[in-house]
C-alpha atoms as a PDB file:
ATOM      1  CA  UNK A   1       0.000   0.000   0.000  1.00  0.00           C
ATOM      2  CA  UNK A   2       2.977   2.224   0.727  1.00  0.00           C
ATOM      3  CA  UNK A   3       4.145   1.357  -2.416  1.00  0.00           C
ATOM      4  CA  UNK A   4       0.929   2.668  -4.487  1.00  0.00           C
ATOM      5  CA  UNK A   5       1.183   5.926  -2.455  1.00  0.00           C
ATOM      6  CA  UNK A   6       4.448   6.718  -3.166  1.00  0.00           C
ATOM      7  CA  UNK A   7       3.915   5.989  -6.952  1.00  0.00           C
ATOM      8  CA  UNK A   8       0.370   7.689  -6.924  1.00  0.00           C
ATOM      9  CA  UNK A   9       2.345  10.796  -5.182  1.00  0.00           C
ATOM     10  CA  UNK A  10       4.941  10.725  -7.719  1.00  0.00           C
ATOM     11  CA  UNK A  11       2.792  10.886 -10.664  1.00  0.00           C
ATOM     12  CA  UNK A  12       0.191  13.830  -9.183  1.00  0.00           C
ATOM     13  CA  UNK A  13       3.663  15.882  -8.703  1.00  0.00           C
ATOM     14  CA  UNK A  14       4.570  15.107 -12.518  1.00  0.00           C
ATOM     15  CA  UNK A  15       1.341  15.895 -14.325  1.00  0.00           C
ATOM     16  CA  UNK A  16       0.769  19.493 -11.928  1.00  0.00           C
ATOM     17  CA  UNK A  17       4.067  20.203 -12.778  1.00  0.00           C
ATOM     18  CA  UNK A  18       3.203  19.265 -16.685  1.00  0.00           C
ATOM     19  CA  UNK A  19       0.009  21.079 -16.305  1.00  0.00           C
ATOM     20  CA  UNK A  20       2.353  24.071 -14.868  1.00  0.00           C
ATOM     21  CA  UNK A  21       5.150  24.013 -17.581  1.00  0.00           C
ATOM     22  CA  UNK A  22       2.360  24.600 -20.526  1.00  0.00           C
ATOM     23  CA  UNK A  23       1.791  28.075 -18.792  1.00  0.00           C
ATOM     24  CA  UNK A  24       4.295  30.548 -20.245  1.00  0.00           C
ATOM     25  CA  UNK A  25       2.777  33.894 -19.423  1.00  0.00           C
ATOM     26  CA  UNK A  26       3.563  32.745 -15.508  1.00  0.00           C
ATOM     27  CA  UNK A  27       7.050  33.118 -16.174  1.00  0.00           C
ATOM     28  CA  UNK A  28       6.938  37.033 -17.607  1.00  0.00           C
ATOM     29  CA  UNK A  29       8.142  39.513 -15.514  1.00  0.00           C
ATOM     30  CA  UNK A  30       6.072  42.138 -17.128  1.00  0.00           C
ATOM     31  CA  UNK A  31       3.587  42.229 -14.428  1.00  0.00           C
ATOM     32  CA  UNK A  32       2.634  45.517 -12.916  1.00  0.00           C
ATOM     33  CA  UNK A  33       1.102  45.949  -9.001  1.00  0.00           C
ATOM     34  CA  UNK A  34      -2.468  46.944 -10.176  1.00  0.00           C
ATOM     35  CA  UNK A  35      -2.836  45.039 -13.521  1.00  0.00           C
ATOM     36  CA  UNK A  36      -4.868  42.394 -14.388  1.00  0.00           C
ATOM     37  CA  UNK A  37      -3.716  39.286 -16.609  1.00  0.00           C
ATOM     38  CA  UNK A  38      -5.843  36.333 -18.002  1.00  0.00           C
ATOM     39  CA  UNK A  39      -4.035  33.194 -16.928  1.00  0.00           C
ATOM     40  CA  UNK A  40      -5.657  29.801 -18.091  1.00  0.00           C
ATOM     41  CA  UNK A  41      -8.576  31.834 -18.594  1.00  0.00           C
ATOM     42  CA  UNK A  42      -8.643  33.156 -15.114  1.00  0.00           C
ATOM     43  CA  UNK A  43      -8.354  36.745 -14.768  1.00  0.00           C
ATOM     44  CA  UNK A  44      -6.170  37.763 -11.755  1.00  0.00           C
ATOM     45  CA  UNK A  45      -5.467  40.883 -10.680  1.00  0.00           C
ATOM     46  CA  UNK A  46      -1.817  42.053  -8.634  1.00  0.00           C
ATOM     47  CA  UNK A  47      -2.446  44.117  -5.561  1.00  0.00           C
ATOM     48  CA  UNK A  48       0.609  44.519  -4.218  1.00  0.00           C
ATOM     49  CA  UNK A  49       4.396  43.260  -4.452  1.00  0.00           C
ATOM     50  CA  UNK A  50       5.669  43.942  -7.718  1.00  0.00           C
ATOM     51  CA  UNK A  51       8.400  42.265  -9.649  1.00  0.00           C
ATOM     52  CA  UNK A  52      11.903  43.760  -9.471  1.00  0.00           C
ATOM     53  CA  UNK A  53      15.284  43.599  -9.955  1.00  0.00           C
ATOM     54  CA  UNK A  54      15.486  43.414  -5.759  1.00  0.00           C
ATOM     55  CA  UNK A  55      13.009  40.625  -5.301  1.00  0.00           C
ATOM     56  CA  UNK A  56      12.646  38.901  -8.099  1.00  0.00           C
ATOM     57  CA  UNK A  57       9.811  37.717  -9.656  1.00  0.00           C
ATOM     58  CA  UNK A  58       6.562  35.444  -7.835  1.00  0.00           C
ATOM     59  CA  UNK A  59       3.576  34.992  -9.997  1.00  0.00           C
ATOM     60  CA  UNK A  60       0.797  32.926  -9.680  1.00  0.00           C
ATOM     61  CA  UNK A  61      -2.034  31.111 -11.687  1.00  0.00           C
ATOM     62  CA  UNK A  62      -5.385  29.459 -10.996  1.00  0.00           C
ATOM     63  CA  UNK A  63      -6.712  26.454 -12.629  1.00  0.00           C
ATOM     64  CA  UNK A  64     -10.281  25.938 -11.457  1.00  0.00           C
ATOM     65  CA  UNK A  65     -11.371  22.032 -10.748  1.00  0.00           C
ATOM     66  CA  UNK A  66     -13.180  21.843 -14.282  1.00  0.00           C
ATOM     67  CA  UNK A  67     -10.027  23.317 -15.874  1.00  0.00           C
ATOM     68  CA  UNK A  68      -8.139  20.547 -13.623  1.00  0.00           C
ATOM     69  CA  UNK A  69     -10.198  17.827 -15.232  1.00  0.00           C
ATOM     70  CA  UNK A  70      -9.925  19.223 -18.536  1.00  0.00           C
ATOM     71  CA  UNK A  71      -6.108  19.174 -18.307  1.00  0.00           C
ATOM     72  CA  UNK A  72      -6.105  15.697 -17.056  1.00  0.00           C
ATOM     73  CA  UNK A  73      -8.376  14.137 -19.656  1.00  0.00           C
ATOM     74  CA  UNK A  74      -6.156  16.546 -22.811  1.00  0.00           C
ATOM     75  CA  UNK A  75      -3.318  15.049 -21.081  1.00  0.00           C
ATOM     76  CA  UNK A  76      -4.578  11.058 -21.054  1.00  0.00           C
ATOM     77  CA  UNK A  77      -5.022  11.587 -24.672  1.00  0.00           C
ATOM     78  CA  UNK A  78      -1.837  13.357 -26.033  1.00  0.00           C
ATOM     79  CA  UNK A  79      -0.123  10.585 -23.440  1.00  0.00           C
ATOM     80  CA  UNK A  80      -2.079   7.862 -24.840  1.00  0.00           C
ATOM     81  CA  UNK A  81      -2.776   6.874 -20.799  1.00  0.00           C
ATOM     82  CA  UNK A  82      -4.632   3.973 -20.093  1.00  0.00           C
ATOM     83  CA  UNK A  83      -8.254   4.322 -18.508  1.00  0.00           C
ATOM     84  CA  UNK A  84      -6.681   2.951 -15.157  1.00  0.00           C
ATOM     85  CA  UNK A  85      -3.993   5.781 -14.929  1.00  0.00           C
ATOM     86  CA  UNK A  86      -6.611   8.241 -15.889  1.00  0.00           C
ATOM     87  CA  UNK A  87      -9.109   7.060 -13.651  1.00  0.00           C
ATOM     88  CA  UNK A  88      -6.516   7.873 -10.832  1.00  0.00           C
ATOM     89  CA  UNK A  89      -5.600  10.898 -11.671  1.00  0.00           C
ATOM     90  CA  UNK A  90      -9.419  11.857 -11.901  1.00  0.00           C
ATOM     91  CA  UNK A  91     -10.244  10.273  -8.601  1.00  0.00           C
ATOM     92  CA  UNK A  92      -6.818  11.893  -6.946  1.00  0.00           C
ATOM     93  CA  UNK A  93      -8.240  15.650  -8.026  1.00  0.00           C
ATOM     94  CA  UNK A  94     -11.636  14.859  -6.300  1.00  0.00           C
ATOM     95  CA  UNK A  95     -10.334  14.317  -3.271  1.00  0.00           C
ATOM     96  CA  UNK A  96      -7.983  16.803  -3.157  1.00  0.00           C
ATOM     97  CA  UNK A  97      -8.403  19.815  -5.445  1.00  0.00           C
ATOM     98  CA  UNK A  98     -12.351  20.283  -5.750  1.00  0.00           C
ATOM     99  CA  UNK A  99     -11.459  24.330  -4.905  1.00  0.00           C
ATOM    100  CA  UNK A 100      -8.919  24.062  -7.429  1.00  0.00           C
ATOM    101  CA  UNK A 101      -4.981  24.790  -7.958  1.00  0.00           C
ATOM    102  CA  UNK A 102      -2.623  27.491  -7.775  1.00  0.00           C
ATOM    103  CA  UNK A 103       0.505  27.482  -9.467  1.00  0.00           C
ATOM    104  CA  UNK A 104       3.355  29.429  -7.975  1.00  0.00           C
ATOM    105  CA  UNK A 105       6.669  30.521  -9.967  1.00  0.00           C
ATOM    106  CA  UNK A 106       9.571  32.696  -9.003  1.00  0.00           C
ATOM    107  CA  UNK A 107      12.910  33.604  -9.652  1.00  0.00           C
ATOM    108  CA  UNK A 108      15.642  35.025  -7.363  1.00  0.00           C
ATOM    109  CA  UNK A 109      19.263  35.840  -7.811  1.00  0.00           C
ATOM    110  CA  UNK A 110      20.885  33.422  -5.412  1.00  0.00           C
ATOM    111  CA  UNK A 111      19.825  29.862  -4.639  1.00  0.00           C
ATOM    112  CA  UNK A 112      18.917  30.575  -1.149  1.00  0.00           C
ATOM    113  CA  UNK A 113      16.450  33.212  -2.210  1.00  0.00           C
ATOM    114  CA  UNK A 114      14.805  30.897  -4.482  1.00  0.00           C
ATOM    115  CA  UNK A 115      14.015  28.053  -1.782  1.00  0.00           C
ATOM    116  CA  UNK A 116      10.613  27.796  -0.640  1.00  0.00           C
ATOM    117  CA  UNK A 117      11.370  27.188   2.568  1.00  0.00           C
ATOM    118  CA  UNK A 118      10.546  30.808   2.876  1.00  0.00           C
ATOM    119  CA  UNK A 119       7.806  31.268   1.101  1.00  0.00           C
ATOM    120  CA  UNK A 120       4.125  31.133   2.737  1.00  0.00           C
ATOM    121  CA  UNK A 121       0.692  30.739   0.436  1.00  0.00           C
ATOM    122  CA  UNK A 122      -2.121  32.626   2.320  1.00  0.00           C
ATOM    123  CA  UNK A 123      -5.388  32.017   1.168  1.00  0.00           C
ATOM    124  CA  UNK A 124      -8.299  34.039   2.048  1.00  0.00           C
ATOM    125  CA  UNK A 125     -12.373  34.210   0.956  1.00  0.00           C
ATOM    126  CA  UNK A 126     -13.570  37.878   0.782  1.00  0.00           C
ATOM    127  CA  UNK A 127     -16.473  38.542   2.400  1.00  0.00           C
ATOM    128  CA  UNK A 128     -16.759  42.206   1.690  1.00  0.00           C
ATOM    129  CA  UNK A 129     -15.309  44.738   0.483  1.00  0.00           C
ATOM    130  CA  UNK A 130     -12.526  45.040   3.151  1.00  0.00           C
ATOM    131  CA  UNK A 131     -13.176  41.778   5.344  1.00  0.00           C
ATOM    132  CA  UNK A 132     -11.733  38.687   4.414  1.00  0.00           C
ATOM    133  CA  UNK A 133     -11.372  34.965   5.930  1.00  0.00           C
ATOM    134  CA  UNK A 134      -8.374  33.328   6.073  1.00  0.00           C
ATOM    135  CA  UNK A 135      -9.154  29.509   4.781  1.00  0.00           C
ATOM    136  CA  UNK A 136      -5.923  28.403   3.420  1.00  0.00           C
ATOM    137  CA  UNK A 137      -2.432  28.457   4.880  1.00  0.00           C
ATOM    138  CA  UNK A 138       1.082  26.099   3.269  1.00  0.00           C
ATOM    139  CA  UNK A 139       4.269  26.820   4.898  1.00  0.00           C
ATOM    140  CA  UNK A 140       6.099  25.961   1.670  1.00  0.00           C
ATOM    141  CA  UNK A 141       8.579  23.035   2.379  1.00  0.00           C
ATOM    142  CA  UNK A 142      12.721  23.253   1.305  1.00  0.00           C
ATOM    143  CA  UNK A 143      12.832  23.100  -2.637  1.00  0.00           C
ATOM    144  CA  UNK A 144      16.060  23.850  -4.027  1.00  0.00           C
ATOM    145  CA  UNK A 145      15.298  25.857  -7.323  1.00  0.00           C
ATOM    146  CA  UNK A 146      16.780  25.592 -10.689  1.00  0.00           C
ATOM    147  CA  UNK A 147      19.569  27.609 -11.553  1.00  0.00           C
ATOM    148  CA  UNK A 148      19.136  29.231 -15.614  1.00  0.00           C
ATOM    149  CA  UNK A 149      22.463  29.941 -17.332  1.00  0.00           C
ATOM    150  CA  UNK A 150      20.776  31.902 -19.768  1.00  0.00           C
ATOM    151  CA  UNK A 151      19.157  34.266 -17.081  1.00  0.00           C
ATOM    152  CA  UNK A 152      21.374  33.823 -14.752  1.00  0.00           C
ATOM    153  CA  UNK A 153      18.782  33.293 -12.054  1.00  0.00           C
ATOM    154  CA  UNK A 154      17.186  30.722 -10.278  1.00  0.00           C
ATOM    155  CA  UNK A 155      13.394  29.544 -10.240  1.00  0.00           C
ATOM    156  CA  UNK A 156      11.107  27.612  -8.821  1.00  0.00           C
ATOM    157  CA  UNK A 157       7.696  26.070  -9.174  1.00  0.00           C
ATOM    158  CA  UNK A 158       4.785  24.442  -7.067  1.00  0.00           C
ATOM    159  CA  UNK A 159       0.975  24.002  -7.110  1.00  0.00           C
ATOM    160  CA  UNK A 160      -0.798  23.924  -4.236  1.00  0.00           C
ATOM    161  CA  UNK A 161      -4.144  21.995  -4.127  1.00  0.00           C
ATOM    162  CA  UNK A 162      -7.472  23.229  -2.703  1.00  0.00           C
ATOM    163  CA  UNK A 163     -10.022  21.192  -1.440  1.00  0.00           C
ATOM    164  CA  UNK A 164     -13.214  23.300  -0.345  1.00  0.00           C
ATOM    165  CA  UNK A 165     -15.069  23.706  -3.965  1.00  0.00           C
ATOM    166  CA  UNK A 166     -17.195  26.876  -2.150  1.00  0.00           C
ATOM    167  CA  UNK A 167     -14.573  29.344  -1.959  1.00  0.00           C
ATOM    168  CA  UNK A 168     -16.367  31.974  -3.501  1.00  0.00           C
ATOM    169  CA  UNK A 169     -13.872  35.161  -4.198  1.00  0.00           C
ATOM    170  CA  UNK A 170     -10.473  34.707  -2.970  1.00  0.00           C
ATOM    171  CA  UNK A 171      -7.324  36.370  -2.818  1.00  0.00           C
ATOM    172  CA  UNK A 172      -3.864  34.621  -2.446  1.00  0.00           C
ATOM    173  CA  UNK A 173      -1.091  35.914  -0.736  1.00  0.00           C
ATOM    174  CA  UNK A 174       2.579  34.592  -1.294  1.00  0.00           C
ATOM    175  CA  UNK A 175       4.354  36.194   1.852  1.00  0.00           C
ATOM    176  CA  UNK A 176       8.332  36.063   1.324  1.00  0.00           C
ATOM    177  CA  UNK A 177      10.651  35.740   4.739  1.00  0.00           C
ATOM    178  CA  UNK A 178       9.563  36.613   7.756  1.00  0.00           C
ATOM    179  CA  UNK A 179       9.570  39.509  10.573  1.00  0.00           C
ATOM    180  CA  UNK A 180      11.099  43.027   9.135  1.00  0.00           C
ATOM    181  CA  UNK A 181      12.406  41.346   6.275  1.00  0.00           C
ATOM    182  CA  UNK A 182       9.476  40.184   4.649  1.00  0.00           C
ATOM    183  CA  UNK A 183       7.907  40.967   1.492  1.00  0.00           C
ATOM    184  CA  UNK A 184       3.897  40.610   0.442  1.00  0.00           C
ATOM    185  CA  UNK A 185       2.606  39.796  -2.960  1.00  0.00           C
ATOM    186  CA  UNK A 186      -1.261  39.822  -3.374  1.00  0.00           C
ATOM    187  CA  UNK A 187      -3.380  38.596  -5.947  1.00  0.00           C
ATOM    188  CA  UNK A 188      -6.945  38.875  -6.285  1.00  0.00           C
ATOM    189  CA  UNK A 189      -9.127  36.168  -8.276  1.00  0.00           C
ATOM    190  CA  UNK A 190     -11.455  38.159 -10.916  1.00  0.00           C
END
């Protein structure tokens, strides 16, 4: 049983990473504090923490659970996956990604700035126009990024999988370091 856990584990990282590397407007820089971009047909809108030649750059995208399911099944085909291995994947998203996915990518100039280890995803339902509800928090875990000889940076990726399919309008907050040193990037869900 351990076995099939660790493989099923395995191949959910693989195809949210595939699912993430088919996003290219993620990895543009050009993204201005109070602009909104269409990202896998999601239209999400900065708020604060913009991307620099400081900090780096942190974007996001959302994938809702249909898109999820869409990419899955588009996926099974061009991958010519059995109906087993699809099935998985299928039943694997259910029960763990009904309120969707959000894909995180950054780059940073040195490899410890580019570890998630200090990195925190903030996730919060707005319930009016100033109130909101936190519902979501990851502590991102030590990820050592990838270093680019042709930018001469390093990046990193992750999706982060949520389960409550009434979320309503969210924001997301990716909240870099910690104490006086840290750094806020908000997005807001159109």
């Amino acid at each position: 049983m351990k076995k099939t856990t660790a493989i099923f584990s395995a191949l959910l990282v693989l195809i949210c990473l595939n699912s993430f590397a088919q996003t290219d407007s993620i990895t543009n820089a050009n993204w201005k504090v109070g602009t909104t971009k269409e990202i896998n047909g999601t239209s999400i809108l900065r708020v604060s923490g913009a991307n620099n030649d400081t900090l780096g750059l942190t974007n996001i995208s959302y994938s809702d659970y249909k898109q999820i399911i869409n990419d899955v099944n588009a996926q099974a085909v061009a991958e010519n996956w059995s109906e087993e291995r699809k099935q998985l994947f299928l039943k694997s998203y259910e029960s763990t990604a009904k309120g969707g996915r959000i894909n995180l990518y950054i780059e940073r100039k040195t490899i410890t700035a580019g570890d998630f280890k200090n990195f925190t995803v903030v996730v919060k339902r707005v319930l009016g126009k100033t109130m909101e509800s936190e519902v979501y928090t990851e502590v991102l875990k030590k990820d050592v990024p990838d270093f680019s000889k042709t930018k001469k940076n390093y990046s990193n990726s992750t999706s982060i999988l949520l389960n409550d399919p009434n979320l309503g309008k969210i924001v997301i907050y990716v909240i870099e370091g910690t104490g006086p040193k840290k750094h806020e990037f908000k997005f807001e869900l159109k």
